[in-house]
N, C-alpha and C. Protein backbone atom coordinates (compact mmCIF):
# COMPACT_ATOMS: atom_id res chain seq x y z
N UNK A 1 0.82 -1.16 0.00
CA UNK A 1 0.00 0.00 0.00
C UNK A 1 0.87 1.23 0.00
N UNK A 2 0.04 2.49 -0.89
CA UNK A 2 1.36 3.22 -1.22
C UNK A 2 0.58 4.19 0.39
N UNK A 3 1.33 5.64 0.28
CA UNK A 3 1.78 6.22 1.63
C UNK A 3 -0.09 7.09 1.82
N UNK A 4 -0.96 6.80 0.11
CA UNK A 4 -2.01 8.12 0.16
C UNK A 4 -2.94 7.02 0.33
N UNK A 5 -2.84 5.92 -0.15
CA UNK A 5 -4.11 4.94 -0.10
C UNK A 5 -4.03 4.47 1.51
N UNK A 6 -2.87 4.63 2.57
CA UNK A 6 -2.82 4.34 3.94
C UNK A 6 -3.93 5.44 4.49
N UNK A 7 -3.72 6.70 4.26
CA UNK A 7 -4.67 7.80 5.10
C UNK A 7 -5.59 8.47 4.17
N UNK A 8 -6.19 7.58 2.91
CA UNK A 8 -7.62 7.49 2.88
C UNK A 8 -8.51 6.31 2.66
N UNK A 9 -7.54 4.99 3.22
CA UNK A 9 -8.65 3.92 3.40
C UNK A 9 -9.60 3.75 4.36
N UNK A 10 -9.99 3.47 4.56
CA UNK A 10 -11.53 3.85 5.89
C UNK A 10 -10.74 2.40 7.16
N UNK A 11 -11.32 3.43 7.94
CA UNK A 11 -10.04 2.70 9.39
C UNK A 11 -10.98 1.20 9.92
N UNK A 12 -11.03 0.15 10.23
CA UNK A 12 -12.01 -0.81 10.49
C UNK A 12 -11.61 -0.83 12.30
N UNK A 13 -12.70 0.19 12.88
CA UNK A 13 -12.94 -0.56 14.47
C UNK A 13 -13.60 -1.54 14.59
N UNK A 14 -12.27 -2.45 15.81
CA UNK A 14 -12.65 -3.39 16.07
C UNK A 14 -13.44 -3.14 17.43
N UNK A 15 -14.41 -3.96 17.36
CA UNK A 15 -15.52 -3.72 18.78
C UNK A 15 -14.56 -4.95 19.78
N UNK A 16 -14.74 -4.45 21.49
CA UNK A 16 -14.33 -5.28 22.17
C UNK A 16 -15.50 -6.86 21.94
N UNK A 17 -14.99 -7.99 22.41
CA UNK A 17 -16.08 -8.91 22.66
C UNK A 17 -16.97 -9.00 24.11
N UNK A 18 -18.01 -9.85 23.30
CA UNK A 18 -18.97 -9.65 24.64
C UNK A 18 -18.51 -10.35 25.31
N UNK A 19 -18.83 -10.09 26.90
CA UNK A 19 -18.73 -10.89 27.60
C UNK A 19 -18.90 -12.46 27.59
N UNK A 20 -20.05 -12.60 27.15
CA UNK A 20 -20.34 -13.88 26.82
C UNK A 20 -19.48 -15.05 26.27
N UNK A 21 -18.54 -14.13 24.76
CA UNK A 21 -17.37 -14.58 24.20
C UNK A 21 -15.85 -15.10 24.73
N UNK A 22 -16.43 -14.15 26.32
CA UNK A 22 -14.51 -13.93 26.39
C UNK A 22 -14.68 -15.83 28.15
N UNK A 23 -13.55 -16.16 27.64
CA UNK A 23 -13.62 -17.57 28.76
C UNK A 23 -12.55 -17.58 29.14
N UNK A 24 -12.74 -17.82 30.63
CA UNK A 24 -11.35 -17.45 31.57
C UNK A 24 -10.97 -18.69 31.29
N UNK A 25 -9.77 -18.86 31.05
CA UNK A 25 -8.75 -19.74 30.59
C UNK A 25 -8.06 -21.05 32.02
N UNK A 26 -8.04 -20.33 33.18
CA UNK A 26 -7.63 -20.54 34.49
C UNK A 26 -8.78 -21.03 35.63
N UNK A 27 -9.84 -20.83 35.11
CA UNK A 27 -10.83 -20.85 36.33
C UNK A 27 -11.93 -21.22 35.70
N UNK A 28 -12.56 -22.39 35.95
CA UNK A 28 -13.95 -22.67 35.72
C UNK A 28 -14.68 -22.67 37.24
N UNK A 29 -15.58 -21.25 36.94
CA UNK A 29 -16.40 -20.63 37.66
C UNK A 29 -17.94 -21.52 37.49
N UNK A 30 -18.17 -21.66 36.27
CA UNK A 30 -19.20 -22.25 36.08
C UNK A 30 -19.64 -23.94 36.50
N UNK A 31 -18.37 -24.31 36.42
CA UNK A 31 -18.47 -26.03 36.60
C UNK A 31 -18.34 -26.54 38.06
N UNK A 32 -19.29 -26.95 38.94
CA UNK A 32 -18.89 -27.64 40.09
C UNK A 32 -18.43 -29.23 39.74
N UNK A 33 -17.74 -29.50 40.71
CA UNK A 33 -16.95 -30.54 40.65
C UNK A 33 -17.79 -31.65 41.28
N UNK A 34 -17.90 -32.85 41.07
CA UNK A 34 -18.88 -33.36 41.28
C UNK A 34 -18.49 -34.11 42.76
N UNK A 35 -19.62 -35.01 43.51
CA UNK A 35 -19.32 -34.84 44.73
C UNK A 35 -18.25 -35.83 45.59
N UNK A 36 -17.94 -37.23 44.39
CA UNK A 36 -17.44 -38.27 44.65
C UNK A 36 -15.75 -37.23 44.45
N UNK A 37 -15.22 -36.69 43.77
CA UNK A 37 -14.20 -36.18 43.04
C UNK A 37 -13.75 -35.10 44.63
N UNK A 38 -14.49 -34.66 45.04
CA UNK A 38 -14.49 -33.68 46.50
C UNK A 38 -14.30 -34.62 47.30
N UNK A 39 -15.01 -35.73 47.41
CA UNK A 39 -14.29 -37.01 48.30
C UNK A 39 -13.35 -37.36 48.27
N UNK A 40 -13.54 -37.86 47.42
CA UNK A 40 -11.62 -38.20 46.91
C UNK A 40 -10.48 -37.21 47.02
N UNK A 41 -10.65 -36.18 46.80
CA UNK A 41 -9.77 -35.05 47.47
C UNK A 41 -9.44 -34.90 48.64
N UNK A 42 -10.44 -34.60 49.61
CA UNK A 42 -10.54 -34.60 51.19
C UNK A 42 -9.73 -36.02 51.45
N UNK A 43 -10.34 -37.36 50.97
CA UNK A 43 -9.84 -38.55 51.62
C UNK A 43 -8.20 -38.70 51.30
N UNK A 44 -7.73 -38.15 50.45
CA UNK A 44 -6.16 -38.00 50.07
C UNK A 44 -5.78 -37.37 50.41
N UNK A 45 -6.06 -35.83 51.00
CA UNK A 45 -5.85 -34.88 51.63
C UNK A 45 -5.65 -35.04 53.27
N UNK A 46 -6.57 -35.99 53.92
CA UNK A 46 -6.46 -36.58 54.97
C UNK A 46 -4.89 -37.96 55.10
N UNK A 47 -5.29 -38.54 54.26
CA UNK A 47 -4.41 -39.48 54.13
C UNK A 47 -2.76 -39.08 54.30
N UNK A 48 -2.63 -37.84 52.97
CA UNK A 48 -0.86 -37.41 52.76
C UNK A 48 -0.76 -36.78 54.44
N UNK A 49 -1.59 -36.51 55.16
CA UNK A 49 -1.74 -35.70 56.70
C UNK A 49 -1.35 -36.50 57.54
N UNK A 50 -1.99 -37.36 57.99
CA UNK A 50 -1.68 -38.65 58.55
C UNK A 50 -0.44 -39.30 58.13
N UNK A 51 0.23 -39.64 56.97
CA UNK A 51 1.11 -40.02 56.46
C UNK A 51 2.36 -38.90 56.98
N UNK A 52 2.41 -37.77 56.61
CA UNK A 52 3.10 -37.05 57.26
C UNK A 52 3.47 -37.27 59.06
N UNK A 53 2.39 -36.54 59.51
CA UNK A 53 2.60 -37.34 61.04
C UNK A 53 2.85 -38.19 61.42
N UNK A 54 2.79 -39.10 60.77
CA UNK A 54 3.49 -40.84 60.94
C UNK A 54 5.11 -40.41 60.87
N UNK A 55 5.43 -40.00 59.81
CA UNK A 55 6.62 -39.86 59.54
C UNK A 55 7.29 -38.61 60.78
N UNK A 56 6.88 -37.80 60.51
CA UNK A 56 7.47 -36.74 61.64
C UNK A 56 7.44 -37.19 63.05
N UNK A 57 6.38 -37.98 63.39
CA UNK A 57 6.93 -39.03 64.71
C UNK A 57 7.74 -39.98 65.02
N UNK A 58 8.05 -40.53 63.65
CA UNK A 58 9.25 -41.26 63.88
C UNK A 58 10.39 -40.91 63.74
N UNK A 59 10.52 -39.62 63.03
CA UNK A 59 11.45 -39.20 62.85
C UNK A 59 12.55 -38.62 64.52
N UNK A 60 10.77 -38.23 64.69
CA UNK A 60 11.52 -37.55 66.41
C UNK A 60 11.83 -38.50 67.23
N UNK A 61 11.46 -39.83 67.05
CA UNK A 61 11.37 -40.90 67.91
C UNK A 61 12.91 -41.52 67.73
N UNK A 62 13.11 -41.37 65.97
CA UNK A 62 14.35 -41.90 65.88
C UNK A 62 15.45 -40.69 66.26
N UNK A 63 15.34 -39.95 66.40
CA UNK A 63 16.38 -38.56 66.81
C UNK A 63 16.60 -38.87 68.22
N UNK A 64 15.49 -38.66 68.89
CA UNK A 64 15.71 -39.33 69.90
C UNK A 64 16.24 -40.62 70.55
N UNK A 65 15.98 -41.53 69.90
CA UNK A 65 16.82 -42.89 70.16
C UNK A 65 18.31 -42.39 69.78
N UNK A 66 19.16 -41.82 69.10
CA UNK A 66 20.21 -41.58 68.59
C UNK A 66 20.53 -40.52 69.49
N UNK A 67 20.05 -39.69 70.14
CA UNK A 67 20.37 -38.55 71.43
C UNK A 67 21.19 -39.62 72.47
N UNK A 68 20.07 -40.35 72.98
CA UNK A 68 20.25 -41.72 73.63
C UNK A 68 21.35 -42.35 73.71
N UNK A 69 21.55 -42.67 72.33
CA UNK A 69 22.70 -43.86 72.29
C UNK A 69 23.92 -42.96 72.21
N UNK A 70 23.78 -41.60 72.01
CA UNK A 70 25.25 -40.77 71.64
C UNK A 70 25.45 -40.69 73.48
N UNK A 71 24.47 -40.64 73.97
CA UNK A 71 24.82 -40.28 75.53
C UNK A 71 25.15 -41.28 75.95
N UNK A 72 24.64 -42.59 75.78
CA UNK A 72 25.13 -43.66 76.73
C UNK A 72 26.27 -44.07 75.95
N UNK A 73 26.71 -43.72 74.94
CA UNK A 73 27.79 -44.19 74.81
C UNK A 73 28.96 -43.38 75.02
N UNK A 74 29.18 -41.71 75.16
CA UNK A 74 29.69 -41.04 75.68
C UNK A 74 29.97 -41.87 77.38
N UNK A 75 29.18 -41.79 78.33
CA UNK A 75 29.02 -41.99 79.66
C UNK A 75 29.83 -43.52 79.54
N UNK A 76 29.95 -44.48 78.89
CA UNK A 76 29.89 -45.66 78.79
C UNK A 76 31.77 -45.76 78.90
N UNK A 77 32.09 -44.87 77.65
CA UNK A 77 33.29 -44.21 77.10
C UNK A 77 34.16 -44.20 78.52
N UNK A 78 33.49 -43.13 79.14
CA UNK A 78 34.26 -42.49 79.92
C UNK A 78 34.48 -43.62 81.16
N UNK A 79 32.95 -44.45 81.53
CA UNK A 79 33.03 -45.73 82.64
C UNK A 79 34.12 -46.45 82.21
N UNK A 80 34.52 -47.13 80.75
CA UNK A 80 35.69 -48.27 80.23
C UNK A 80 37.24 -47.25 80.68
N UNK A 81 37.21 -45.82 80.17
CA UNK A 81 38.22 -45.40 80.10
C UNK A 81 39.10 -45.36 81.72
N UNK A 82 37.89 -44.69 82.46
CA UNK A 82 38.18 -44.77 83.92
C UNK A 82 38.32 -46.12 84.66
N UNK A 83 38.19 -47.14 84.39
CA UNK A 83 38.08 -48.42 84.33
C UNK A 83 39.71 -48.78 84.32
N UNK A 84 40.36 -48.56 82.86
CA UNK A 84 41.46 -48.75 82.43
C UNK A 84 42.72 -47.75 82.94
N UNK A 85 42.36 -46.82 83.47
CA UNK A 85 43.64 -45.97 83.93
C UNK A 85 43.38 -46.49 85.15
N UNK A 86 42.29 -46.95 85.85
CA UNK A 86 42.88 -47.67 87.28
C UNK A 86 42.94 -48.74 87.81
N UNK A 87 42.93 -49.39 86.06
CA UNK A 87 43.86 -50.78 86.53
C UNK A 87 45.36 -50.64 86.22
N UNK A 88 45.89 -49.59 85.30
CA UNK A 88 46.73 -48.52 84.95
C UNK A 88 47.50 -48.33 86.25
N UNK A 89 47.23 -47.55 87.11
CA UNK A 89 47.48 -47.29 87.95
C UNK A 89 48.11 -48.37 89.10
N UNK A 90 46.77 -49.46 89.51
CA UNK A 90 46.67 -50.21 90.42
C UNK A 90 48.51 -50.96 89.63
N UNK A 91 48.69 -50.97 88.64
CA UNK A 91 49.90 -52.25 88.45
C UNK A 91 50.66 -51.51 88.62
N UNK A 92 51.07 -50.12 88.08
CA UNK A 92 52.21 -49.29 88.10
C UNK A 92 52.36 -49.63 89.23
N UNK A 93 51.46 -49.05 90.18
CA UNK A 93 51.77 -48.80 92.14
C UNK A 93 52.44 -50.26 92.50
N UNK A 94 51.95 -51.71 91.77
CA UNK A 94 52.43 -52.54 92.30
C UNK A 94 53.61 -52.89 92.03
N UNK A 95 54.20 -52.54 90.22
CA UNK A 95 55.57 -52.56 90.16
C UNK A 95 56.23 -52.13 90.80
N UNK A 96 56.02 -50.83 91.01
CA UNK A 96 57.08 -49.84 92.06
C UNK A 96 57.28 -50.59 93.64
N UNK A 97 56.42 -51.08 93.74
CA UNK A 97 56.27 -51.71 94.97
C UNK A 97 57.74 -52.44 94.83
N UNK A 98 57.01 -53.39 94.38
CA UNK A 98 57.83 -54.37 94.05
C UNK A 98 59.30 -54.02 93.52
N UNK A 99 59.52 -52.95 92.69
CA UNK A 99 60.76 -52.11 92.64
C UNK A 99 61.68 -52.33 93.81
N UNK A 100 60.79 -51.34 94.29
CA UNK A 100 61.70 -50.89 95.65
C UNK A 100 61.80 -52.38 97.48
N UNK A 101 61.07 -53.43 96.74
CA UNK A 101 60.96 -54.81 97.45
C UNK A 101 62.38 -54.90 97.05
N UNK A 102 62.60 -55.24 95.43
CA UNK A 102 63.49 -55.87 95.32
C UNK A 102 64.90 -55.24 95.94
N UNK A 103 64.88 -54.27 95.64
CA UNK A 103 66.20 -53.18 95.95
C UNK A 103 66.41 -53.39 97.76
N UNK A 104 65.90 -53.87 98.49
CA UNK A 104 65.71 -54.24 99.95
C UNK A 104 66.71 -55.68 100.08
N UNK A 105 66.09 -56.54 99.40
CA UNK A 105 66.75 -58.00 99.50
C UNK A 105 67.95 -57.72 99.85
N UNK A 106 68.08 -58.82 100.77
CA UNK A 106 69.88 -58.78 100.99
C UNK A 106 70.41 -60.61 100.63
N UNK A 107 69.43 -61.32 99.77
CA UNK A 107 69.76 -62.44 99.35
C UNK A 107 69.57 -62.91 97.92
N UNK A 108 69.97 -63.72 97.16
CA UNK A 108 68.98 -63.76 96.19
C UNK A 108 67.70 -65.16 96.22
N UNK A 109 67.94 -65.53 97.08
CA UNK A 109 67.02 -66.56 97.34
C UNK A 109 65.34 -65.63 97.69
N UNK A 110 65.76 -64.87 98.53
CA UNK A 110 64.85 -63.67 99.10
C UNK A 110 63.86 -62.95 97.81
N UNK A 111 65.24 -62.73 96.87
CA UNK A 111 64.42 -62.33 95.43
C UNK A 111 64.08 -63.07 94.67
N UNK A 112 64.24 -64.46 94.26
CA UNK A 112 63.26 -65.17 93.68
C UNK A 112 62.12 -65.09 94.57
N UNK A 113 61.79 -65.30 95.68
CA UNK A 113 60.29 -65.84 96.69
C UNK A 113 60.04 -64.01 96.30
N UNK A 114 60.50 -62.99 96.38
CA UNK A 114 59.59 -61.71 95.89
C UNK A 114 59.22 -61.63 94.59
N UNK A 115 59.80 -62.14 94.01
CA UNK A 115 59.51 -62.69 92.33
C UNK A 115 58.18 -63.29 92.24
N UNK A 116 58.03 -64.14 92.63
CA UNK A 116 57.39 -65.90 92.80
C UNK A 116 55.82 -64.87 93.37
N UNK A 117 55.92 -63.90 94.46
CA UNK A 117 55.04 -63.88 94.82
C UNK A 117 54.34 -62.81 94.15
N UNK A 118 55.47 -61.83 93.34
CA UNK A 118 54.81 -60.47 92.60
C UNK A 118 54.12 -61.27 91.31
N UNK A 119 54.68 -62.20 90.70
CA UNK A 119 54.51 -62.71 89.45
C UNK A 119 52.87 -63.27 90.13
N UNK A 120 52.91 -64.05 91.27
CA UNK A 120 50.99 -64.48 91.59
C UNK A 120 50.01 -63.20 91.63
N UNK A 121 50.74 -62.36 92.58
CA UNK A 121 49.78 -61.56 92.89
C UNK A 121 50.01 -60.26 91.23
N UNK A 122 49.98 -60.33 90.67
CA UNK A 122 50.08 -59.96 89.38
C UNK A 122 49.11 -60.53 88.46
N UNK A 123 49.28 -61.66 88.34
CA UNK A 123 48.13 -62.55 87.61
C UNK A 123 46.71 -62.40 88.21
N UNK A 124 46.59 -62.46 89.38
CA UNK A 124 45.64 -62.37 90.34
C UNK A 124 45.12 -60.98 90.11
N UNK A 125 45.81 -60.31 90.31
CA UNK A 125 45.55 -58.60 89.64
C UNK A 125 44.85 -58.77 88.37
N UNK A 126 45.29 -58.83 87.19
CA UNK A 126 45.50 -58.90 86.25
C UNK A 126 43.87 -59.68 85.81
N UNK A 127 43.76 -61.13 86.38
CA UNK A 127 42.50 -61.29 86.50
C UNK A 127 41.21 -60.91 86.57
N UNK A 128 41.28 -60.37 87.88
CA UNK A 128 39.89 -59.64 88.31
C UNK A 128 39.89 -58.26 87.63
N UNK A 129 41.15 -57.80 86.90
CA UNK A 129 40.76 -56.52 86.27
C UNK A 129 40.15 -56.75 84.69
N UNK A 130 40.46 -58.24 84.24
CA UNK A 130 40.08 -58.28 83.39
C UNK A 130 38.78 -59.25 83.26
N UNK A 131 38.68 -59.68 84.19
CA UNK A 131 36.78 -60.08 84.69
C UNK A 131 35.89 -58.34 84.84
N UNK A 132 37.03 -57.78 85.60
CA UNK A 132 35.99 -56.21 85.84
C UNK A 132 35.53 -55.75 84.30
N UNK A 133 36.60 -55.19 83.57
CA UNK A 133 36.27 -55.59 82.13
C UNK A 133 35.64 -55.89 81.39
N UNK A 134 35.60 -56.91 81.63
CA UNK A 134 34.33 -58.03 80.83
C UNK A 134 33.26 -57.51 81.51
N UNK A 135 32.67 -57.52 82.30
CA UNK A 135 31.65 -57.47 82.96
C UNK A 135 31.48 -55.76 82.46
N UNK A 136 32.08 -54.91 82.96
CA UNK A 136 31.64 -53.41 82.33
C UNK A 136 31.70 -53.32 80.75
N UNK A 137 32.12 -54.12 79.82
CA UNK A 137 32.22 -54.58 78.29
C UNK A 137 30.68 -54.88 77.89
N UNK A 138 30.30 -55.63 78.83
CA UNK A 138 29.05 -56.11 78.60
C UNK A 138 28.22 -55.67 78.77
N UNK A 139 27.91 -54.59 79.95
CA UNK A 139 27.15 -53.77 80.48
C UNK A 139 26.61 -53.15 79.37
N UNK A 140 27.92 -52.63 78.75
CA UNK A 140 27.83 -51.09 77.60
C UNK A 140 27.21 -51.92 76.47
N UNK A 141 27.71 -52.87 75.95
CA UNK A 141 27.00 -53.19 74.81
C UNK A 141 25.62 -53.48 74.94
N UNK A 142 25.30 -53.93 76.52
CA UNK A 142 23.83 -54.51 76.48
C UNK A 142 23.20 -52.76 76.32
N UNK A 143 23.65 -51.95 77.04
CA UNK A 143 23.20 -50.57 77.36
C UNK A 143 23.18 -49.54 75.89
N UNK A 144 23.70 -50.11 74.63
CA UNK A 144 24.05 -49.40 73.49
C UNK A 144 22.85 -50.10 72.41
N UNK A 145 22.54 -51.22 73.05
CA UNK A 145 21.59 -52.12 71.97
C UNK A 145 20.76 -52.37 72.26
N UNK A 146 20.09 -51.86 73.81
CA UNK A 146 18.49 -52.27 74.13
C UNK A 146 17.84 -50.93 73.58
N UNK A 147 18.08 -49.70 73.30
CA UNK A 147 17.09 -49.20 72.45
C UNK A 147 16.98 -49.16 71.29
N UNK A 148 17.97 -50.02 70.49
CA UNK A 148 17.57 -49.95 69.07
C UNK A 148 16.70 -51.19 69.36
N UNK A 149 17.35 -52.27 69.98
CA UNK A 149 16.19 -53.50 70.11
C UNK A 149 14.79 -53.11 70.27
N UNK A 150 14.68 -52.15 71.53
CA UNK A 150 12.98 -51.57 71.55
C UNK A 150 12.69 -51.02 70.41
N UNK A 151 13.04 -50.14 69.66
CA UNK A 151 12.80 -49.42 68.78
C UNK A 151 12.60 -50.36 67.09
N UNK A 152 13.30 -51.46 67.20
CA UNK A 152 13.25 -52.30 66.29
C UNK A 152 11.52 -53.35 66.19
N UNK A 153 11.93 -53.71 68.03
CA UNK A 153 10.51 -53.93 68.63
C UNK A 153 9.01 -52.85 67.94
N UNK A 154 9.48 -52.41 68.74
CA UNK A 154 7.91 -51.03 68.17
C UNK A 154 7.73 -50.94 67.01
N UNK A 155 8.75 -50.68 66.39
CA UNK A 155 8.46 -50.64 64.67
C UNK A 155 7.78 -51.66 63.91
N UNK A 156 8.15 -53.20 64.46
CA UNK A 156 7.29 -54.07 64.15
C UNK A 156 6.08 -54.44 63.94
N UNK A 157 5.72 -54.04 65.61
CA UNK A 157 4.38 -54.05 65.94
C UNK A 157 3.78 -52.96 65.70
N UNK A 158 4.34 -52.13 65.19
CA UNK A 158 3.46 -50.90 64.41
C UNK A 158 2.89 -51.28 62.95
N UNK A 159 4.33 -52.18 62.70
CA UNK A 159 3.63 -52.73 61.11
C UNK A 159 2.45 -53.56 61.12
N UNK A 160 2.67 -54.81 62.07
CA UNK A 160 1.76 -56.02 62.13
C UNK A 160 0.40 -54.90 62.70
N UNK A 161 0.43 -53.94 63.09
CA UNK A 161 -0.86 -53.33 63.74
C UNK A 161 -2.01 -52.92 62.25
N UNK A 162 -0.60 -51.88 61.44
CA UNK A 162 -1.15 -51.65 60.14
C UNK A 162 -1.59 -52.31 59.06
């Protein structure tokens, strides 16, 4: 189109559309949803809810079991460690003993029988520290594994419940 037929062709207004024409693209205002479809919403809506709370309780349940076991095994730590510096202790004190036994003798017959008797009472030591041991060994492990056991427990019978 040349530059004179642009500003004397007759201009064509366009009219807006009617309302009627124009349809929201995003929103059906007009359509209810029928009533089984609203059920089903609510009942899944309930469900992912419940499902959630299931989960966020165990979650705290398991945080908590793991608070637990970091503490008793800290405390446990420190019972073995203190355990071991004074059986630590208890032998040093008896070497020295026995050190300064031997350095006394004025025979050597004298120092074999201080020998004879450090070497029993040594073993004898040595024994009951390592019965004490055992016995606080055992303590801790029973004390590190009865709440996952409960917790293994519960979880079960939470399933067999469901």
């Amino acid at each position: 189109m040349t530059e004179a037929e642009k500003t004397t062709a007759p201009k064509t207004v366009r009219k807006p559309a009617a309302k009627s024409e124009v349809t929201d693209v995003f929103g059906m205002t007009n359509v209810e949803m029928p009533e089984i479809f609203r059920e089903a919403a609510e009942k899944s809506a309930r469900q992912a809810k419940d499902a959630y709370e299931k989960m966020r309780t165990a979650a705290e349940e398991a945080t908590d079991i793991l608070e637990d076991q970091f503490e008793t095994g800290r405390t446990s730590f420190i019972a073995l460690n203190s355990k071991a510096l004074d059986a630590a202790q208890a032998n040093a004190d008896a070497s020295f003993k026995f050190a300064r036994d031997v350095l006394a003798v004025k025979t050597f017959a004298e120092a074999i029988e201080l020998q004879t008797a450090f070497a029993r009472q040594q073993y004898d030591l040595m024994s009951a520290q390592a019965k004490e041991m055992q016995e606080l060994v055992q303590k801790v492990a029973t004390e590190q594994t009865a709440p996952v056991k409960d917790a293994f427990s519960k979880l079960m019978k939470d399933i067999k419940a469901a």
